[in-house]
Protein backbone atom coordinates (compact mmCIF):
# COMPACT_ATOMS: atom_id res chain seq x y z
CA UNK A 1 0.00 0.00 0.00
CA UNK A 2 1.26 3.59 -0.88
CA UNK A 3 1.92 5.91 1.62
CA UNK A 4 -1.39 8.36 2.64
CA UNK A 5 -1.83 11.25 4.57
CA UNK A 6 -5.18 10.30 5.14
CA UNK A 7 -5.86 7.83 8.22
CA UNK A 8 -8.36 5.18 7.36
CA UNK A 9 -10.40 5.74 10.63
CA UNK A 10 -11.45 9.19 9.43
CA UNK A 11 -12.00 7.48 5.78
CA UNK A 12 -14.87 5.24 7.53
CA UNK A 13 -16.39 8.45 9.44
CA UNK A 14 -16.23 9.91 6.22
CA UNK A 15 -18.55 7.22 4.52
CA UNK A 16 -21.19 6.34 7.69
CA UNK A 17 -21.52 10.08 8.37
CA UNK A 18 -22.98 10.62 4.58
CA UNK A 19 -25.08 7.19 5.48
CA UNK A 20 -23.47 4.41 4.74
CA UNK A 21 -24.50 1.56 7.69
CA UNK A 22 -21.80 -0.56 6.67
CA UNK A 23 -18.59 0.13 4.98
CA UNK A 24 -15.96 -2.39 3.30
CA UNK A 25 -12.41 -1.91 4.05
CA UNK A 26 -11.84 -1.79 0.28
CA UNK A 27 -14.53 0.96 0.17
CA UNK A 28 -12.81 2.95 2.84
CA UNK A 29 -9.10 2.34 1.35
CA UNK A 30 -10.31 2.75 -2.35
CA UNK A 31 -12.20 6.58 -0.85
CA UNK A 32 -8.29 7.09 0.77
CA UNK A 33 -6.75 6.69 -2.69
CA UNK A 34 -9.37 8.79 -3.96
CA UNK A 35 -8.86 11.77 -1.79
CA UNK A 36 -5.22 11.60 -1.91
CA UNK A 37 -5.39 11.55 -5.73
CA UNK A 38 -7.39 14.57 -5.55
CA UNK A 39 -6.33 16.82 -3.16
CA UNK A 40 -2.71 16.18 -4.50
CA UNK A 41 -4.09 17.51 -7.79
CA UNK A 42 -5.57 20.17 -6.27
CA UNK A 43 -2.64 21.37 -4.29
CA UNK A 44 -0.20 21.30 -7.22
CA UNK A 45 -2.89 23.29 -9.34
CA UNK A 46 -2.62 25.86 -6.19
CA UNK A 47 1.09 26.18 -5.89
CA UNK A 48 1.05 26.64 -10.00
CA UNK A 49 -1.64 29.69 -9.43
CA UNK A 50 0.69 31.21 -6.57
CA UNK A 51 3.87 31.13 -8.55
CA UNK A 52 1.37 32.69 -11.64
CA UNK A 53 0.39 35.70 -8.55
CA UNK A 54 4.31 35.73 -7.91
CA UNK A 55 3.77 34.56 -4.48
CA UNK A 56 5.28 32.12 -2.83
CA UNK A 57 2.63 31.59 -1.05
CA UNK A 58 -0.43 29.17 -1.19
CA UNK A 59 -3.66 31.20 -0.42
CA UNK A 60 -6.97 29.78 0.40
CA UNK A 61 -8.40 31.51 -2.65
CA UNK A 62 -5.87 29.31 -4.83
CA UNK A 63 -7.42 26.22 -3.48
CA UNK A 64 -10.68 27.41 -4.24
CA UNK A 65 -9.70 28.13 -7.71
CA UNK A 66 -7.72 25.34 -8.25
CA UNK A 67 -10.65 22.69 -6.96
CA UNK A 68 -13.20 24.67 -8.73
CA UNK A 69 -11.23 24.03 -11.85
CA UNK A 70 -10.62 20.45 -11.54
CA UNK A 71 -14.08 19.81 -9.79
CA UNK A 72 -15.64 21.48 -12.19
CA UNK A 73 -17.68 24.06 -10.41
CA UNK A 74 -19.20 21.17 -8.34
C-alpha cells in the first residue's frame, strides 16, 4: 500500500456520516486513494496559481480556484 496522509479511521467516518450503515475496508481504502489523488491535484494546481500571482505563497483563494477548476464548479 502507498503511503497516505489520510488515516483510514477518518475514511470510515467519512462514509457512515454521509449514510453508509456498513462500509468495506476496500470501500474505505479505495475513498483514501481517492482523496489523496485529488487533493494532490488540487494542491499542485494551487502552488502553480501562486507562482502565476508571484507569491510564494499558497492562499486559500488558490485552493478554491484550483478545486473549482478540476471539480468542475461542483
Amino acid at each position: 500500500m502507498s503511503e497516505t496522509e489520510f488515516g483510514l479511521a477518518a475514511v470510515y467516518r467519512i462514509i457512515k456520516k454521509s449514510g453508509a450503515e456498513r462500509v468495506s475496508d476496500e470501500a474505505a481504502e479505495e475513498l483514501r486513494r481517492v482523496v489523496q489523488n485529488l487533493a494532490n491535484q488540487i494542491a499542485k494546481s494551487a502552488i502553480e496559481l501562486s507562482l502565476h500571482a508571484g507569491r510564494h505563497t499558497v492562499k486559500a483563494s488558490d485552493i478554491r480556484l484550483a478545486a473549482k477548476n478540476i471539480l468542475g464548479g461542483q
